[in-house]
C-alpha atoms as a PDB file:
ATOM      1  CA  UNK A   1      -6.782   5.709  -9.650  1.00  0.00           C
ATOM      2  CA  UNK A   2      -8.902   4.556  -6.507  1.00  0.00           C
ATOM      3  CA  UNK A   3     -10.367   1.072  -5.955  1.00  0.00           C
ATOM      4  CA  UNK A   4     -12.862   1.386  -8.197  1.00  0.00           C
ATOM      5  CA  UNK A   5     -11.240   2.743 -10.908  1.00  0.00           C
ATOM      6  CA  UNK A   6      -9.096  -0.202 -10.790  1.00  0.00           C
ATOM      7  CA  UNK A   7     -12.320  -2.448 -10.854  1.00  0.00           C
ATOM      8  CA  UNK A   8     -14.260  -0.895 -13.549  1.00  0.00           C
ATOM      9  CA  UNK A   9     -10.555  -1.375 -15.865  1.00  0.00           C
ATOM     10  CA  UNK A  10     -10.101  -4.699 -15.493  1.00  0.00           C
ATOM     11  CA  UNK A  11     -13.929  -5.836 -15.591  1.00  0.00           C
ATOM     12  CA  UNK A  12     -13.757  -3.426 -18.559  1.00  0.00           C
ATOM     13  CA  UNK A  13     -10.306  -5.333 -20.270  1.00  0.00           C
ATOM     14  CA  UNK A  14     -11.732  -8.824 -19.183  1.00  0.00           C
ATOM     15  CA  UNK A  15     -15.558  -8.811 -20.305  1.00  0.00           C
ATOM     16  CA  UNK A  16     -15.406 -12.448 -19.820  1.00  0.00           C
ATOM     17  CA  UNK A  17     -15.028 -12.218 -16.140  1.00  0.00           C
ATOM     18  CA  UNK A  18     -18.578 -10.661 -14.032  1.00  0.00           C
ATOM     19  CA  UNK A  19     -18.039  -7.189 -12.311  1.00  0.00           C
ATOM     20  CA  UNK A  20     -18.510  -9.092  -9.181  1.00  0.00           C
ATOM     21  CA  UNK A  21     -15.616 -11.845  -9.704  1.00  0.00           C
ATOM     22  CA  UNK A  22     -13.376  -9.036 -10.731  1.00  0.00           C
ATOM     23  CA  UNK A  23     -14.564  -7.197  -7.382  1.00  0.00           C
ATOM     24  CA  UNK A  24     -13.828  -9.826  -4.899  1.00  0.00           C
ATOM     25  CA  UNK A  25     -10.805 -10.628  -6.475  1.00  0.00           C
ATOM     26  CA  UNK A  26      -9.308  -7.150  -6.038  1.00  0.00           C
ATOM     27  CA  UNK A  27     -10.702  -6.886  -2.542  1.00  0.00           C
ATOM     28  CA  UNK A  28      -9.236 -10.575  -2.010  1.00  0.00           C
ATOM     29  CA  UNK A  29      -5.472  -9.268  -3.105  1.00  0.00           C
ATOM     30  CA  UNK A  30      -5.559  -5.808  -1.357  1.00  0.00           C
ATOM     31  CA  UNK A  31      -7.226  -7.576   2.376  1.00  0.00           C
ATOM     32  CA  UNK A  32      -4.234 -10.430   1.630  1.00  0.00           C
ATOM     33  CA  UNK A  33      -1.502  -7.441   1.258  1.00  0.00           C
ATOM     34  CA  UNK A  34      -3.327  -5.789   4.495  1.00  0.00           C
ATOM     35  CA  UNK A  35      -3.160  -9.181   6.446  1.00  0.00           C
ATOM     36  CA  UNK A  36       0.654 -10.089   5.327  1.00  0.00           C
ATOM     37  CA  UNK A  37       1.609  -6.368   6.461  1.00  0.00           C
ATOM     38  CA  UNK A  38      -0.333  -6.568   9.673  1.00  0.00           C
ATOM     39  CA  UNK A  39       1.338  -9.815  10.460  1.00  0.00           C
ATOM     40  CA  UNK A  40       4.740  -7.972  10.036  1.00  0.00           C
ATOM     41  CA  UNK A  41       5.595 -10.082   6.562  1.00  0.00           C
ATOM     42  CA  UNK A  42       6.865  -8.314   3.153  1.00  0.00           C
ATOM     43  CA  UNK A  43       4.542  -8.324   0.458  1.00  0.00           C
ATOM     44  CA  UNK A  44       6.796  -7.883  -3.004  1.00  0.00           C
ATOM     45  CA  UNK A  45       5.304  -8.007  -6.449  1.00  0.00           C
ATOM     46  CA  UNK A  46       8.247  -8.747  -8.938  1.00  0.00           C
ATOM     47  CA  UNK A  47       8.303  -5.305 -11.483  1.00  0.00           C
ATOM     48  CA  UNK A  48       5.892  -3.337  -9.290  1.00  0.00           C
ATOM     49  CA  UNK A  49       7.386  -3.313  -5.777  1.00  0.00           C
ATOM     50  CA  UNK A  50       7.632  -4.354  -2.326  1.00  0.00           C
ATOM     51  CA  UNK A  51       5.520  -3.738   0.838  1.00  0.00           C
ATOM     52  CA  UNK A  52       7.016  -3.645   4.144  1.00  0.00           C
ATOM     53  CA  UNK A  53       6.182  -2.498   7.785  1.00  0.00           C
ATOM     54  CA  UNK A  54       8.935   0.163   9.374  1.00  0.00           C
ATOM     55  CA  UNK A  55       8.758   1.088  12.931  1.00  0.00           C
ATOM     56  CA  UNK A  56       9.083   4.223  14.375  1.00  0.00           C
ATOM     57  CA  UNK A  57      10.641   4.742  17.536  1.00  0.00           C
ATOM     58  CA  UNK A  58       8.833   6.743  20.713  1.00  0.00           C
ATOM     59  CA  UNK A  59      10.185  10.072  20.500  1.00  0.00           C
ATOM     60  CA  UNK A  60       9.387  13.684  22.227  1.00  0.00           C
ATOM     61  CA  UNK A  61       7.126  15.811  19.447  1.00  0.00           C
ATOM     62  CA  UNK A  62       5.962  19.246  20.116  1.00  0.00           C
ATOM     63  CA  UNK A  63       2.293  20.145  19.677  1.00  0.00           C
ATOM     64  CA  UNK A  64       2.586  22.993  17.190  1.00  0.00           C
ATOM     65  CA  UNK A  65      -0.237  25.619  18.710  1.00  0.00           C
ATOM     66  CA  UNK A  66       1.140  25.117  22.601  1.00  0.00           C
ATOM     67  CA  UNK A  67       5.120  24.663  21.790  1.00  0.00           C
ATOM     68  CA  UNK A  68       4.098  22.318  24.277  1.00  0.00           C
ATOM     69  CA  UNK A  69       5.920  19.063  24.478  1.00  0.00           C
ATOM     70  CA  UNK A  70       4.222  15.770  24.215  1.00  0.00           C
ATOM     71  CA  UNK A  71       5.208  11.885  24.038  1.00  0.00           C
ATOM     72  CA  UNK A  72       4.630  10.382  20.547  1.00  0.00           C
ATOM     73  CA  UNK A  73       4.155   6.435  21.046  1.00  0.00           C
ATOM     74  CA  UNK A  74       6.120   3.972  19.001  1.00  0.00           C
ATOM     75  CA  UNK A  75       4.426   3.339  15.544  1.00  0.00           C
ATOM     76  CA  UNK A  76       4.571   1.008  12.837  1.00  0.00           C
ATOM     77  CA  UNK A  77       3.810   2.561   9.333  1.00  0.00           C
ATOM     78  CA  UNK A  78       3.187   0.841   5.934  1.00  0.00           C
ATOM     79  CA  UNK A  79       6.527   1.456   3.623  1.00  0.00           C
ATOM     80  CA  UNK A  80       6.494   1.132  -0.137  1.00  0.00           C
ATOM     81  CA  UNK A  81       9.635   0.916  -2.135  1.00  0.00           C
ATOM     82  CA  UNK A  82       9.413   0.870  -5.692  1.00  0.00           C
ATOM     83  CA  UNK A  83      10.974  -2.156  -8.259  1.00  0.00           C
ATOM     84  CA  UNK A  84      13.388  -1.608 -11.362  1.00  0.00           C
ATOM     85  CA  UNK A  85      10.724  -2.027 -13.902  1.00  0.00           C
ATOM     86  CA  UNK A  86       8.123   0.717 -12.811  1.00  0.00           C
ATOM     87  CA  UNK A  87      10.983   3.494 -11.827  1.00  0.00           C
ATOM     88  CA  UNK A  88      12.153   2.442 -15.259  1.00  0.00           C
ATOM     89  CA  UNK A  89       8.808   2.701 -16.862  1.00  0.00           C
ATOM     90  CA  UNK A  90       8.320   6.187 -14.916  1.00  0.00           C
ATOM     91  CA  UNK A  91      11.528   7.607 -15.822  1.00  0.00           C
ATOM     92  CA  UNK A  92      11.264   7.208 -19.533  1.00  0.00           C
ATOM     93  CA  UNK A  93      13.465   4.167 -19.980  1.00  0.00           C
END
C-alpha cells in the first residue's frame, strides 16, 4: 500500500472527514515520525511497532566492477522492529 492508498482508505472508511483533512493528517503523522527519527528519538506505536535510528560504523567496502577498495562513511539508517500484535496477526495467531 503506498501513501495514497492509505489516504483514499481512510477518507473512504471515514466519509465524514474531507479527502483533504484525511490528507494532511497522514502527511502530519508520517513528517512527525520523519522529524522524531531525524532528531535521533524512537517513534513506537503500541501493536504496530517501533521506529528507531541504528548507526553504521565507517568500514572498508569494495566497489564490485574494480575489486577496488573504497571508504564507506559512517551512516545512520531508519530501523523498524515489529510489535507482538502484528507478528501475531501475520503469523496466523
Amino acid at each position: 500500500m503506498i501513501r495514497s492508498e492509505l489516504i483514499q482508505k481512510i477518507a473512504e472508511e471515514n466519509p465524514h472527514l474531507y479527502h483533504r483533512d484525511v490528507e494532511r493528517i497522514v502527511n502530519t503523522i508520517f513528517n512527525e515520525i520523519t522529524d522524531a527519527l531525524a532528531e535521533g528519538n524512537r517513534v513506537e506505536l503500541r501493536g504496530f511497532g517501533a521506529f528507531s535510528v541504528k548507526k553504521r560504523d565507517a568500514r572498508a567496502g569494495r566497489n564490485p566492477r574494480t575489486g577496488e577498495s573504497v571508504d564507506v562513511e559512517e551512516k545512520h539508517v531508519p530501523f523498524f522492529k515489529t510489535g507482538k500484535l502484528l507478528r501475531d496477526r501475520l503469523n496466523g495467531q
